[in-house]
Protein backbone atom coordinates (compact mmCIF):
# COMPACT_ATOMS: atom_id res chain seq x y z
CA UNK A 1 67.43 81.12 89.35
CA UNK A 2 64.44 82.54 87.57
CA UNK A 3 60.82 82.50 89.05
CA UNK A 4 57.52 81.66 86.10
CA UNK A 5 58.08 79.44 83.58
CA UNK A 6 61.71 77.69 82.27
CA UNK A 7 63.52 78.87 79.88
CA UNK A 8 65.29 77.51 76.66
CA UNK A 9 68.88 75.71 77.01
CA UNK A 10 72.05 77.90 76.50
CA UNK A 11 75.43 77.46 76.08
CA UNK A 12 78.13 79.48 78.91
CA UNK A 13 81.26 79.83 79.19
CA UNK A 14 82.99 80.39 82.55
CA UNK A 15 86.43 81.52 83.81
CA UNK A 16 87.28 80.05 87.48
CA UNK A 17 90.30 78.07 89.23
CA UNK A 18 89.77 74.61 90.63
CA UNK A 19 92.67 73.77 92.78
CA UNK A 20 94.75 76.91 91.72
CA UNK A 21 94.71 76.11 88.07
CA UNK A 22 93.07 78.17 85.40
CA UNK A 23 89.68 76.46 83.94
CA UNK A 24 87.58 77.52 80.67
CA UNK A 25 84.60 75.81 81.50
CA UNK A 26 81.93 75.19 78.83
CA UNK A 27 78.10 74.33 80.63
CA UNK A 28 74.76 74.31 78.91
CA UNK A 29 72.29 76.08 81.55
CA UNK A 30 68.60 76.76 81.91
CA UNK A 31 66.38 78.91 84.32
CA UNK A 32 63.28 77.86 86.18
CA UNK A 33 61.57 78.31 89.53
CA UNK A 34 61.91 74.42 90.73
CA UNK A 35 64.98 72.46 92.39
CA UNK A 36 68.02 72.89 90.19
CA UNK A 37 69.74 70.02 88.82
CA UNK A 38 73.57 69.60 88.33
CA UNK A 39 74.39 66.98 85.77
CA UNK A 40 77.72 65.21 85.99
CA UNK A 41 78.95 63.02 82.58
CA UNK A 42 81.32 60.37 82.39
CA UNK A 43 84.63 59.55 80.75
CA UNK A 44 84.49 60.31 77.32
CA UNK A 45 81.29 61.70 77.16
CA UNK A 46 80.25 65.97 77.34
CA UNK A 47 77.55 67.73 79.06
CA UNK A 48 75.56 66.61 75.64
CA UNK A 49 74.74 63.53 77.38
CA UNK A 50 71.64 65.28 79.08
CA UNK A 51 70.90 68.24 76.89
CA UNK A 52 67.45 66.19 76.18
CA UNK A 53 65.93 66.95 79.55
CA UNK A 54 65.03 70.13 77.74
CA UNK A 55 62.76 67.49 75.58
CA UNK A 56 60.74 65.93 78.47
CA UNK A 57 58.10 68.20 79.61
CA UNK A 58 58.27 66.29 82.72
CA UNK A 59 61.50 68.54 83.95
CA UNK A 60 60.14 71.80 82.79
CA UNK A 61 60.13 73.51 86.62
CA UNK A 62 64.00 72.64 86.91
CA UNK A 63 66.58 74.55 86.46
CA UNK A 64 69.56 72.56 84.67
CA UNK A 65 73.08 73.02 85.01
CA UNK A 66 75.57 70.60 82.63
CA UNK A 67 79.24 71.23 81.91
CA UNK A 68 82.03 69.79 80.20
CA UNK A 69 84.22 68.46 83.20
CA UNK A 70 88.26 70.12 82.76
CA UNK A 71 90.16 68.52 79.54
CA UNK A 72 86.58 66.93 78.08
CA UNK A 73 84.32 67.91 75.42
CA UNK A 74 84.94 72.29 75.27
CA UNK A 75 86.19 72.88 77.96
CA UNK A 76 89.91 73.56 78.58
CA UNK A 77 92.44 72.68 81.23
CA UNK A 78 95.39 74.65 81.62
CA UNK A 79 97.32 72.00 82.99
CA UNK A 80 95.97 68.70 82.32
CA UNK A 81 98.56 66.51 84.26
CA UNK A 82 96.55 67.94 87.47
CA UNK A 83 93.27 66.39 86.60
CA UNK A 84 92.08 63.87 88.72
CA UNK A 85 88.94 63.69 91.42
CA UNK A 86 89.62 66.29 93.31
CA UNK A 87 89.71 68.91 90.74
CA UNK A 88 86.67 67.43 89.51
CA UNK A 89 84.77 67.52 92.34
CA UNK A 90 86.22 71.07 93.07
CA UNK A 91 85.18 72.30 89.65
CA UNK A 92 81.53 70.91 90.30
CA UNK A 93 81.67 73.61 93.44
CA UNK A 94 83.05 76.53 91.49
CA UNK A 95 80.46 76.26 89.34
CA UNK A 96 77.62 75.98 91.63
CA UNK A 97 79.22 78.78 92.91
CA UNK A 98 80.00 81.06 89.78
CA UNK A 99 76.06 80.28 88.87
CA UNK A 100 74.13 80.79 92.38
CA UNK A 101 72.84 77.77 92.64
CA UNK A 102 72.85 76.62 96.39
CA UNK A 103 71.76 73.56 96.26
CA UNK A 104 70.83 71.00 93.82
CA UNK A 105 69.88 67.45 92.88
CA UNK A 106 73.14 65.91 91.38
CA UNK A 107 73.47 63.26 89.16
CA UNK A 108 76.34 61.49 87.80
CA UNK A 109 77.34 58.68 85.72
CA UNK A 110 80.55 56.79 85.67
CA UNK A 111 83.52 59.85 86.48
CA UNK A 112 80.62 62.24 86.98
CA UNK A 113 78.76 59.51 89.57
CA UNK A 114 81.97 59.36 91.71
CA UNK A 115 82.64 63.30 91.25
CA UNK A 116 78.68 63.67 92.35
CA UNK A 117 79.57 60.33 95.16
CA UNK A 118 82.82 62.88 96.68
CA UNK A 119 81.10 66.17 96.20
CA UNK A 120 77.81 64.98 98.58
CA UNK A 121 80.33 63.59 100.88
CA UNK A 122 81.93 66.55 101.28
CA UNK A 123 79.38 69.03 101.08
CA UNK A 124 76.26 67.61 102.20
CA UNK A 125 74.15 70.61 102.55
CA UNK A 126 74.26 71.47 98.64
CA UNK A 127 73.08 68.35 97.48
CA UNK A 128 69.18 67.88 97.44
CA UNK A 129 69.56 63.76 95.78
CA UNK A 130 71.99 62.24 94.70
CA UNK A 131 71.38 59.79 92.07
CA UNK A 132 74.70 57.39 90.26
CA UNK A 133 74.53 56.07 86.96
CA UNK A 134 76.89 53.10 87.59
CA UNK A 135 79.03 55.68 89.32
CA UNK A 136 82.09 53.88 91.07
CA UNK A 137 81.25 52.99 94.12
CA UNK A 138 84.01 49.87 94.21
CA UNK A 139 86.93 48.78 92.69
CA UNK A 140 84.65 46.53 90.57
CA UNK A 141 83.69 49.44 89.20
CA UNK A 142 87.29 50.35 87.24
CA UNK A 143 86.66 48.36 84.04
CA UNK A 144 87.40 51.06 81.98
CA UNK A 145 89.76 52.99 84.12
CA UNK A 146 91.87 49.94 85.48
CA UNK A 147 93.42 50.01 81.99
CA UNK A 148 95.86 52.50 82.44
CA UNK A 149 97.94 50.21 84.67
CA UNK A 150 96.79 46.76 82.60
CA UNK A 151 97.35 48.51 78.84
CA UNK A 152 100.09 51.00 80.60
CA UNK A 153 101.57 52.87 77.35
CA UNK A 154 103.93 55.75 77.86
CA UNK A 155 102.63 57.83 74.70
CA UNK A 156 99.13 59.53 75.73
CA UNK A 157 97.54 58.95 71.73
CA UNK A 158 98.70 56.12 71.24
CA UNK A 159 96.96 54.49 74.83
CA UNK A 160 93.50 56.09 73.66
CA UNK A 161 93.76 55.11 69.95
CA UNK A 162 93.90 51.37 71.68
CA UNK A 163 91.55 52.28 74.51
CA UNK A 164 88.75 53.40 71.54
CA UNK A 165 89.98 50.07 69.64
CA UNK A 166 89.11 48.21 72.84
CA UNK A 167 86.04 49.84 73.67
CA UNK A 168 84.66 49.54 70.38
CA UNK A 169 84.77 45.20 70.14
CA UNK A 170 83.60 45.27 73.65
CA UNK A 171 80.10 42.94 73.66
CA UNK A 172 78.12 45.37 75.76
CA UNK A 173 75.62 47.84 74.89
CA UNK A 174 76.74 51.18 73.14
CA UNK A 175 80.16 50.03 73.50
CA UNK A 176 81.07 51.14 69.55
CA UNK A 177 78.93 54.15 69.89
CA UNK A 178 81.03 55.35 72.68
CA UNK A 179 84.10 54.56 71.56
CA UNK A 180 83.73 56.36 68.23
CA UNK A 181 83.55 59.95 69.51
CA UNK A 182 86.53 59.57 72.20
CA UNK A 183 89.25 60.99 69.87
CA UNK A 184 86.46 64.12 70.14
CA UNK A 185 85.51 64.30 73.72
CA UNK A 186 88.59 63.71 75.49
CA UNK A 187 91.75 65.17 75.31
CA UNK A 188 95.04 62.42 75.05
CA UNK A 189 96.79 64.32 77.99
CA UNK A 190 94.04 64.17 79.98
CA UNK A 191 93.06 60.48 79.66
CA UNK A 192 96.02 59.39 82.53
CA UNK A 193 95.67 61.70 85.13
CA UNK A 194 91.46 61.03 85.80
CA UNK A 195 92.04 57.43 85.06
CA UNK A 196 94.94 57.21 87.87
CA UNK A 197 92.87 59.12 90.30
CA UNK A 198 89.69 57.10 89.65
CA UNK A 199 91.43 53.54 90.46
CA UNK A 200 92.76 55.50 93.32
CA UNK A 201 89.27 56.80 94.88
CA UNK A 202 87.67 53.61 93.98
CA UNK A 203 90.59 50.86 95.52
CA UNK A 204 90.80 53.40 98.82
CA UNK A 205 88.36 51.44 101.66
CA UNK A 206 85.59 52.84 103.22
CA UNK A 207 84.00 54.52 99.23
CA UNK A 208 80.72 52.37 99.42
CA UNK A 209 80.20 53.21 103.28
CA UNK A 210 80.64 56.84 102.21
CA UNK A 211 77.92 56.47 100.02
CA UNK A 212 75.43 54.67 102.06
CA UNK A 213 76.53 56.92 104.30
CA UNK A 214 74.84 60.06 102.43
CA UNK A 215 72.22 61.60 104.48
CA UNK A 216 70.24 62.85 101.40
CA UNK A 217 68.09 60.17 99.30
CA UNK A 218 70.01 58.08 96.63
CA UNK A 219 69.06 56.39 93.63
CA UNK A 220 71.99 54.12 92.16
CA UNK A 221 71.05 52.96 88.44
CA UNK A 222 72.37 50.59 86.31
CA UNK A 223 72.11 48.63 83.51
CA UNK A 224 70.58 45.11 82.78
CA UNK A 225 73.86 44.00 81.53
CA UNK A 226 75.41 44.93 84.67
CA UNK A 227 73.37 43.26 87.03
CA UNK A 228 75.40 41.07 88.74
CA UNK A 229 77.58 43.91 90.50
CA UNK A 230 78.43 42.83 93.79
CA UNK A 231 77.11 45.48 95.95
CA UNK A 232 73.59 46.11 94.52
CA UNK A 233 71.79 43.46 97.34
CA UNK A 234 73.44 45.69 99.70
CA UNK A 235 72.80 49.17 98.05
CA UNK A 236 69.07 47.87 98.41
CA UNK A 237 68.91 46.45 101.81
CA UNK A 238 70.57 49.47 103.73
CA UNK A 239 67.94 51.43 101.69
CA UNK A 240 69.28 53.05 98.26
CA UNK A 241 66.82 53.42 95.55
CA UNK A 242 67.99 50.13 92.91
CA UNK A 243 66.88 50.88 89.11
CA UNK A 244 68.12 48.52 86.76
CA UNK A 245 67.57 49.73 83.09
CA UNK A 246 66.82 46.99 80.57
CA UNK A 247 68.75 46.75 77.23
CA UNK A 248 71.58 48.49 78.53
CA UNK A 249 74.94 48.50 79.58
CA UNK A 250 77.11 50.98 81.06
CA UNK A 251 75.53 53.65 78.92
CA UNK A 252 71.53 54.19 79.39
CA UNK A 253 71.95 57.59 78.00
CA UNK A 254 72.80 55.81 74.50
CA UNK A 255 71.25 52.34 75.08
CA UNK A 256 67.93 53.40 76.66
CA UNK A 257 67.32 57.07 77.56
CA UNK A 258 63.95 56.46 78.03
CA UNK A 259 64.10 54.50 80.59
CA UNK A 260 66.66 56.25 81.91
CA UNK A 261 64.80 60.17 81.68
CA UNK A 262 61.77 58.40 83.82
CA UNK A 263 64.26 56.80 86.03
CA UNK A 264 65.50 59.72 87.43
CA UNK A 265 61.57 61.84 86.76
CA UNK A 266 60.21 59.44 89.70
CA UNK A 267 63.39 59.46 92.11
CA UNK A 268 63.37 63.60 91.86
CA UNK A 269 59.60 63.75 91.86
CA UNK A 270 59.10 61.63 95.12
CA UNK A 271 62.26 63.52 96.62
CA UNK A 272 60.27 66.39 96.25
CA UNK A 273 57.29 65.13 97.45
CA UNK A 274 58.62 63.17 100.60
CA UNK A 275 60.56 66.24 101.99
CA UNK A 276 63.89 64.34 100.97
C-alpha cells in the first residue's frame, strides 16, 4: 500500500486458483497509508455493497479492498459446483495475497461474515478486527440458506426464480430491494453449492465458540428487526462489541447505511486506538 494521501476507487481484475480451480476475480481497490480493510458481501449482493466508504471522509487513511466472491456479481468461476466456504475463504487469502496486503481489518456480512468468521479462525495473524454483519454464527442464522433443503428443486433457475419470489414478500427490511437484483448478482449454478456449504459450517458444533474464540477484537452487528437472535446476550457478556442498527433488517447496507458506515468508523477507530 501507498504512503500520503488515499487514492480514488478502481476497478481490478485478478487471475488466481482457490482450491485448484481457475478464478477471474473482479475487486474494487484503493491505496492509502492506514490499516487496510478487506470487505466481504453476502449472498446475492457484489463488492458494490461498500463502494461508498470512498464517500465518508471518515475512512480516507484506509486502504480498501472489495471483490466479487467466485460465481457473484463479475467475477467468474470456472467450476461453480466447487463453490462452497472453503473456496471462499481461500479466495479471500489469494487475494490478500495477489494484492500485498498483510493484514487487514475484515468485515463481512451474511456469506462474507462467515467467510471473514473461518478466515480469522484460520489465519489469525492477518486479521487486525473482525467485525460480522449478521454473519452466521448459528444455525439460526440459515434463513435464507436453509432453503435449499426446505424449497429443494432439482433445476438451478427455476429454485432462484422462487428464492427471489420468496425474498421479495418477505416482511423485513430491504427484503424486495434485495431480491430484485439476484437474477444479476448471482449466478443459478452457483446458488446450491454456497447454500449447501453454509447450512453445513453453520449446523457443525463448536462455530460460535470459534468466534468468541478470536483473539483479535470483534464487533457483531445486526439489525433492529433481528434482535431477538439467540446468542447476542452471550456475544455481549463474553465481551464482543453488540451494535444493533435501527430500521433494519438483515440488510443495513440498504436499510440504514448510515448507521451502519459509523458502526463500523468507531469499532476500527478505537481498534486503532486501543492497540487491538
Amino acid at each position: 500500500m501507498t504512503d500520503g494521501a488515499p487514492s480514488a476507487r478502481r476497478a481490478e481484475r485478478a487471475a488466481l486458483r482457490g482450491r485448484g480451480v481457475p478464478l477471474e476475480i473482479a475487486a474494487l481497490r484503493r491505496d492509502g497509508p492506514g490499516a487496510p480493510i478487506l470487505f466481504l458481501h453476502g449472498f446475492g449482493s457484489t463488492k458494490e455493497d461498500y463502494a461508498d466508504i470512498a464517500l465518508h471522509p471518515a475512512f480516507d487513511a484506509h486502504p480498501v479492498l472489495a471483490y466479487d466472491a467466485p460465481g457473484c456479481g463479475r467475477s467468474v468461476c470456472a467450476e461453480l459446483d466447487r463453490l462452497g466456504m472453503p473456496l471462499l475463504v481461500e479466495t479471500a487469502v489469494a487475494l490478500l495475497d495477489a494484492f500485498g496486503v498483510e493484514r487487514a481489518h475484515v468485515v463481512g456480512h451474511s456469506m462474507g461474515g462467515l467467510t471473514g468468521l473461518l478466515l480469522a479462525d484460520r489465519h489469525s495473524e492477518r486479521v487486525l478486527s473482525f467485525s460480522s454483519i449478521e454473519g452466521n454464527v448459528a444455525p439460526e442464522d440459515c434463513f435464507l440458506s436453509r432453503q435449499i433443503l426446505s424449497h429443494a428443486d432439482p433445476d438451478p433457475e427455476r429454485f432462484l426464480e422462487a428464492f427471489a419470489l420468496r425474498a421479495s414478500q418477505a416482511p423485513a427490511f430491504a427484503s424486495a430491494l434485495f431480491s430484485a437484483s439476484l437474477p444479476h448478482k448471482v449466478r443459478a449454478g452457483a446458488v446450491g453449492p454456497i447454500f449447501t456449504s453454509m447450512v453445513e459450517a453453520s449446523d457443525r458444533p463448536g462455530l460460535l465458540d470459534r468466534f468468541l474464540g478470536l483473539p483479535m477484537p470483534r464487533m457483531f452487528m445486526h439489525g433492529a428487526q433481528n434482535a431477538g437472535l439467540s446468542y447476542l446476550p452471550r456475544l455481549r457478556a463474553e465481551g464482543v462489541r453488540v451494535e444493533e442498527i435501527s430500521d433494519c433488517g438483515h440488510f443495513p447496507m440498504y436499510s440504514n447505511p448510515v448507521a451502519m458506515w459509523r458502526a463500523l468508523h468507531a469499532f476500527i477507530r478505537e481498534t486503532a486506538e486501543t492497540g487491538g
